[in-house]
Structures are given as structure tokens and as C-alpha cells.
Protein backbone atom coordinates (compact mmCIF):
# COMPACT_ATOMS: atom_id res chain seq x y z
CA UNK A 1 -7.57 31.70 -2.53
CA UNK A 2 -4.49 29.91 -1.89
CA UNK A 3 -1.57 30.45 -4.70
CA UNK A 4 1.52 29.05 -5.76
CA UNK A 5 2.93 29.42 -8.72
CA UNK A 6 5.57 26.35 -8.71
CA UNK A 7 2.87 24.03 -6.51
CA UNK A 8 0.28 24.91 -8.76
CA UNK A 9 2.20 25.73 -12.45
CA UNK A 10 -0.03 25.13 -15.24
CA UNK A 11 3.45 22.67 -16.15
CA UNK A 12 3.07 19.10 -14.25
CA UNK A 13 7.13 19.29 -14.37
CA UNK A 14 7.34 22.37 -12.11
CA UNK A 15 4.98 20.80 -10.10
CA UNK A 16 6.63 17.69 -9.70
CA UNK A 17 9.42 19.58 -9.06
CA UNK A 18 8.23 21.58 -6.36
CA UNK A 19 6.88 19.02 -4.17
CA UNK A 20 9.70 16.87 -4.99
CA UNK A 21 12.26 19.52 -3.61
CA UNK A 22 9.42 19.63 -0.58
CA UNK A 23 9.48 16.40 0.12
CA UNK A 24 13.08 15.94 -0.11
CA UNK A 25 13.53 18.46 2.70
CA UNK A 26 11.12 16.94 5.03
CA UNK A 27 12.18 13.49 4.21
CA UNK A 28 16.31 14.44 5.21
CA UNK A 29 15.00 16.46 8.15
CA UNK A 30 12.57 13.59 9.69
CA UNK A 31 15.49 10.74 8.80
CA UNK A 32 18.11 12.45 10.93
CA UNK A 33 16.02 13.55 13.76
CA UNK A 34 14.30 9.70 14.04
CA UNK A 35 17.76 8.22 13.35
CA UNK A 36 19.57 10.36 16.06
CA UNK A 37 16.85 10.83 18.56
CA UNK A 38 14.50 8.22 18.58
CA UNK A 39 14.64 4.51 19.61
CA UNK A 40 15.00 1.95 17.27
CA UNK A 41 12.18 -0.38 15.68
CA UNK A 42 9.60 2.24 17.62
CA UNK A 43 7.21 2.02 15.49
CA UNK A 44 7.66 -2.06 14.79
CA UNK A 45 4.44 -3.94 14.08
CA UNK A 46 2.25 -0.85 14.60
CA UNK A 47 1.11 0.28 11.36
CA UNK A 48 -2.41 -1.55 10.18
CA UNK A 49 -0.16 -2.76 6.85
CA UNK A 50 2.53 -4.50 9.10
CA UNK A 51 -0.36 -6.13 11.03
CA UNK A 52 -2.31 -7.62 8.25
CA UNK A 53 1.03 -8.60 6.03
CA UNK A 54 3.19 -9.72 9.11
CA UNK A 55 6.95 -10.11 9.98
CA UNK A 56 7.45 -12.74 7.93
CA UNK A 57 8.60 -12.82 4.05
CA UNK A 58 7.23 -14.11 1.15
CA UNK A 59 8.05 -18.00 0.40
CA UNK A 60 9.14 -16.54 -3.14
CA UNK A 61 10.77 -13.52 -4.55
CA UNK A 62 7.70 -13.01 -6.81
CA UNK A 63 4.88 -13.38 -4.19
CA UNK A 64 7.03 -10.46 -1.80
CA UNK A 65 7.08 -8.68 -4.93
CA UNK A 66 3.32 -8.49 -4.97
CA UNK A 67 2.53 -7.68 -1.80
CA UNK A 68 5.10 -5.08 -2.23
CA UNK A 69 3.73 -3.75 -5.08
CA UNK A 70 -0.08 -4.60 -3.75
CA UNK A 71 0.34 -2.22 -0.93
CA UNK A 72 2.05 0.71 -2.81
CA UNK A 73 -0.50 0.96 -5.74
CA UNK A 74 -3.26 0.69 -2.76
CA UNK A 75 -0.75 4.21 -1.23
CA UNK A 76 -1.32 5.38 -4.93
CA UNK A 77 -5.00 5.17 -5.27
CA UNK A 78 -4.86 6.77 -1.57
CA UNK A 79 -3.36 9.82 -2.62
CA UNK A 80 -5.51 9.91 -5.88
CA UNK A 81 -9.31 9.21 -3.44
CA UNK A 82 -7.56 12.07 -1.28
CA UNK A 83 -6.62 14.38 -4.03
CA UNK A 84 -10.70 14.83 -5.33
CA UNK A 85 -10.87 17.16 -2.34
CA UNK A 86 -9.27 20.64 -2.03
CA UNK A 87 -8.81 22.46 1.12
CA UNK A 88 -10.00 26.31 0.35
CA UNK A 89 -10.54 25.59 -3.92
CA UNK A 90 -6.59 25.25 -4.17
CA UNK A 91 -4.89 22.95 -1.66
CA UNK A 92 -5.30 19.49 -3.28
CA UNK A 93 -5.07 17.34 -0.35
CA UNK A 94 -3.13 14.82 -1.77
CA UNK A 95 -0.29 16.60 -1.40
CA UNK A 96 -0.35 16.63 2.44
CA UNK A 97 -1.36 12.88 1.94
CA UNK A 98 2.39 12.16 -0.01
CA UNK A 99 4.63 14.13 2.65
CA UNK A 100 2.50 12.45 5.68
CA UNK A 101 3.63 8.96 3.94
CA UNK A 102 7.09 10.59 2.87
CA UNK A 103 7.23 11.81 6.87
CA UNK A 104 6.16 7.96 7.78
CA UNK A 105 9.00 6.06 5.63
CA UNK A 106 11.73 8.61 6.81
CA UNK A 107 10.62 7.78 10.32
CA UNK A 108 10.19 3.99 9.57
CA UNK A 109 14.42 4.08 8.03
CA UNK A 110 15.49 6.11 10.77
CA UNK A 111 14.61 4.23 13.11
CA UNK A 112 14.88 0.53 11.50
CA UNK A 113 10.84 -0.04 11.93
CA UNK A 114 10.26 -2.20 9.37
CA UNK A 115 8.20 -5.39 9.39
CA UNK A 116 11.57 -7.48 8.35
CA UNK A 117 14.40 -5.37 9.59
CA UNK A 118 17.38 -4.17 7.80
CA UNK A 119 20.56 -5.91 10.21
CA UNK A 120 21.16 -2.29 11.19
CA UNK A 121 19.79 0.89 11.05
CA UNK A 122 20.80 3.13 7.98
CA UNK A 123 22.51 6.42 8.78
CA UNK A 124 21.34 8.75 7.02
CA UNK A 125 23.71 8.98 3.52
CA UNK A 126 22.88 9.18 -0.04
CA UNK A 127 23.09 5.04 0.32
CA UNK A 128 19.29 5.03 0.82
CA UNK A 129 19.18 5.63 -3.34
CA UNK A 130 19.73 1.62 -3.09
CA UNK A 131 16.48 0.85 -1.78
CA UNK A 132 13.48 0.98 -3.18
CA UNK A 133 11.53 3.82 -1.08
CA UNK A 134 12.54 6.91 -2.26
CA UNK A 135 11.29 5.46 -5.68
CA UNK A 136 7.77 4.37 -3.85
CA UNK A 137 7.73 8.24 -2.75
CA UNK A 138 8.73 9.72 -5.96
CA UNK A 139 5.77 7.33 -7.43
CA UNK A 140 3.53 9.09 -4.80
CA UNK A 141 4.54 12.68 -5.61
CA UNK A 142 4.18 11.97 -9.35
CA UNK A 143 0.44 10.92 -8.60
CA UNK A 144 -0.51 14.00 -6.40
CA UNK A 145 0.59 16.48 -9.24
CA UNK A 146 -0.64 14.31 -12.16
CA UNK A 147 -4.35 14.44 -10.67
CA UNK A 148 -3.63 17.91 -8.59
CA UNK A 149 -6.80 19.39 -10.83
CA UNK A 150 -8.98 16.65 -10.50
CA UNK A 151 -10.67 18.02 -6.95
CA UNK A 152 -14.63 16.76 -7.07
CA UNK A 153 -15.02 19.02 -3.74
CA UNK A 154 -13.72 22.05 -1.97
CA UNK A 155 -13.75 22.33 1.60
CA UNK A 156 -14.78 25.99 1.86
CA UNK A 157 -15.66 27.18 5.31
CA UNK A 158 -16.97 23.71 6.55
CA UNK A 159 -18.60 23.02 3.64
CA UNK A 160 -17.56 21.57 0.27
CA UNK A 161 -19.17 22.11 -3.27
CA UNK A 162 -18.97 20.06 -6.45
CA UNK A 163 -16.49 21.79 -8.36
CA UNK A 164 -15.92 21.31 -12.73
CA UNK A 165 -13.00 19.32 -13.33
CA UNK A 166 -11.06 19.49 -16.25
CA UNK A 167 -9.74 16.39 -18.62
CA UNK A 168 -6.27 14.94 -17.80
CA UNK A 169 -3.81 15.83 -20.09
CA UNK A 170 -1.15 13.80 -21.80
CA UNK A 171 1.00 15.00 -19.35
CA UNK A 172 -0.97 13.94 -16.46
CA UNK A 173 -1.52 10.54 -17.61
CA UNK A 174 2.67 9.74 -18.92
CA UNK A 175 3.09 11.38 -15.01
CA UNK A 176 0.89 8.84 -13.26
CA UNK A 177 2.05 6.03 -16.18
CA UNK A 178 5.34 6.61 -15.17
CA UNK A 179 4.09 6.03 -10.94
CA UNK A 180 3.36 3.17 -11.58
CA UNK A 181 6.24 1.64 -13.38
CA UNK A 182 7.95 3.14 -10.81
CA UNK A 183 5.92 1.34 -7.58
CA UNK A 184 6.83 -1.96 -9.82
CA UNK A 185 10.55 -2.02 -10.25
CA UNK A 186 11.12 -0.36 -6.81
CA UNK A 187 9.30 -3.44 -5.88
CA UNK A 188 11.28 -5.49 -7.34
CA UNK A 189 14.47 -4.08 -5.49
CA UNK A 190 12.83 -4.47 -2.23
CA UNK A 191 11.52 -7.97 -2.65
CA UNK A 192 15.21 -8.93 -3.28
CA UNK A 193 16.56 -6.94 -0.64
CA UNK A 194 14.06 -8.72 1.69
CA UNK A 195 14.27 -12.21 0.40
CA UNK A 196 18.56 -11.70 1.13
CA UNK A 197 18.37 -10.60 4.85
């Protein structure tokens, strides 16, 4: 049986913590390397989102805002569908869901991929606090260890089993509560970046 005792703390804090402080590390590492080393706009118009939504924006502020804030509670409800199945009875799986999307938007602002463009790429500073993904990821890691104990199955030697799953704390509902305020006003900021370019 897997263990960790800050991935897996009984507290959703030292959880959120932990994979926050993951995350974090992966995100920095992935943003330099696609910044410096990749070419830019790589991965333009190749994601099945950018297909289906386009390269064009919104005719209003509020209708970019909801398809903002469509696709990111559609991430959210990802990571929660992903997260009801545990890799050896431990390993939620939403947690390698967040850090593959966290990997994705640090490659995406490395290497200026978006489906409207920033004017330039962003080197990689603490300016990227003015957008609105690194709030979209913290929403994502606050979902994966709000519902980290609500696994349906465990993936046990090619197999998986229907395991008991305890009630969601108070805790664990504020923690997903606050996701989703989060995915809204980081919304928000990105519709209006968007609608200025």
C-alpha cells in the first residue's frame, strides 16, 4: 500500500498543501524548459478544446467569460470522474489528472499556444500571478484533495473492486466550494485579458 503522510493527511490543508508545493515545482520546471527550448505556438489549435471553441473571441466580455468558465468546471468534474478510481487502494488518480493539466498550461504559456495569443510570449517571472491560470490550477488541486477519499474502485493488479467510501466532510465541501469560486473570478480575469488583446 502506497503512503504519504502529507499527500494523504487525514487534514485536506496538508493535502492541499502538498500537491500544491508539487505542482508548483513541475509547473516552474515545464514553463522554463517550453519557454527556452521549444518553439513557439507548438501546440496552437491542437488541443480538442481549441478546436471546438476556435481562435476567435467572444462578441462580449460575458459570453468569453462562459466559455471560460464552461470549460474549466468541465476540467473540474474531470478530475472529480478521475478521482473515483485509485491506483493500488491509495493513489487517487486525480492527482496525476491536475499535474498532467498543470504540465499542459505551463507548456501552453511557455510557449505562447493559446487559442488567442498573448502579443508575446511570457518569460517565465512571478508576472504570470496576473493571469488567471494559476488560479484555474489551484481550483484543480483544491478538487483532487477535497474528493481524494471518494475512490468507487481500486485498480489492484489489473483488476479493480468497489471500495466503501466515506461522507465528505465540511472540509471537503468549503475545499471544492472554494474551486469553484475560484474557476469563476479567474474567469473573469481572462475574459478581460482576452477581450483587450
Amino acid at each position: 500500500m502506497m503512503k504519504n503522510k502529507y499527500l494523504f493527511n487525514d487534514s485536506i490543508i496538508v493535502r492541499f498543501i502538498s500537491l500544491f508545493v508539487t505542482g508548483a515545482i513541475l509547473f516552474t520546471l515545464v514553463w522554463y524548459l517550453s519557454y527556452y527550448f521549444l518553439p513557439e505556438g507548438i501546440m496552437r489549435g491542437k488541443t480538442g478544446s481549441a478546436i471546438i471553441v476556435g481562435s476567435e473571441a467572444a462578441p462580449t466580455m460575458l459570453a468569453e467569460w462562459g466559455t471560460i468558465v464552461m470549460w474549466n468546471l468541465g476540467a473540474l468534474f474531470l478530475v472529480f470522474l478521475v478521482n473515483l478510481i485509485r491506483y493500488l487502494d491509495r493513489f487517487p488518480l486525480g492527482y496525476v489528472t491536475t499535474l498532467g493539466l498543470i504540465t499542459l498550461y505551463a507548456v501552453f504559456l511557455g510557449t505562447n499556444s493559446f487559442s488567442i495569443p498573448m502579443a508575446e510570449r511570457m518569460v517565465p517571472t512571478l508576472a504570470v500571478f496576473s493571469r488567471g491560470g494559476p488560479y484555474e490550477m489551484t481550483a484543480f488541486i483544491l478538487v483532487a484533495v477535497a474528493t481524494y477519499n471518494q475512490s468507487r474502485f481500486a485498480l489492484t493488479n489489473n483488476s479493480y473492486r468497489i471500495s466503501p467510501v466515506p461522507r465528505m466532510s465540511l472540509e471537503q465541501w468549503i475545499g471544492i466550494g472554494l474551486a469553484i469560486a475560484l474557476i469563476l473570478l479567474a474567469g473573469w480575469r481572462e475574459a478581460a485579458m482576452i477581450i483587450a488583446l
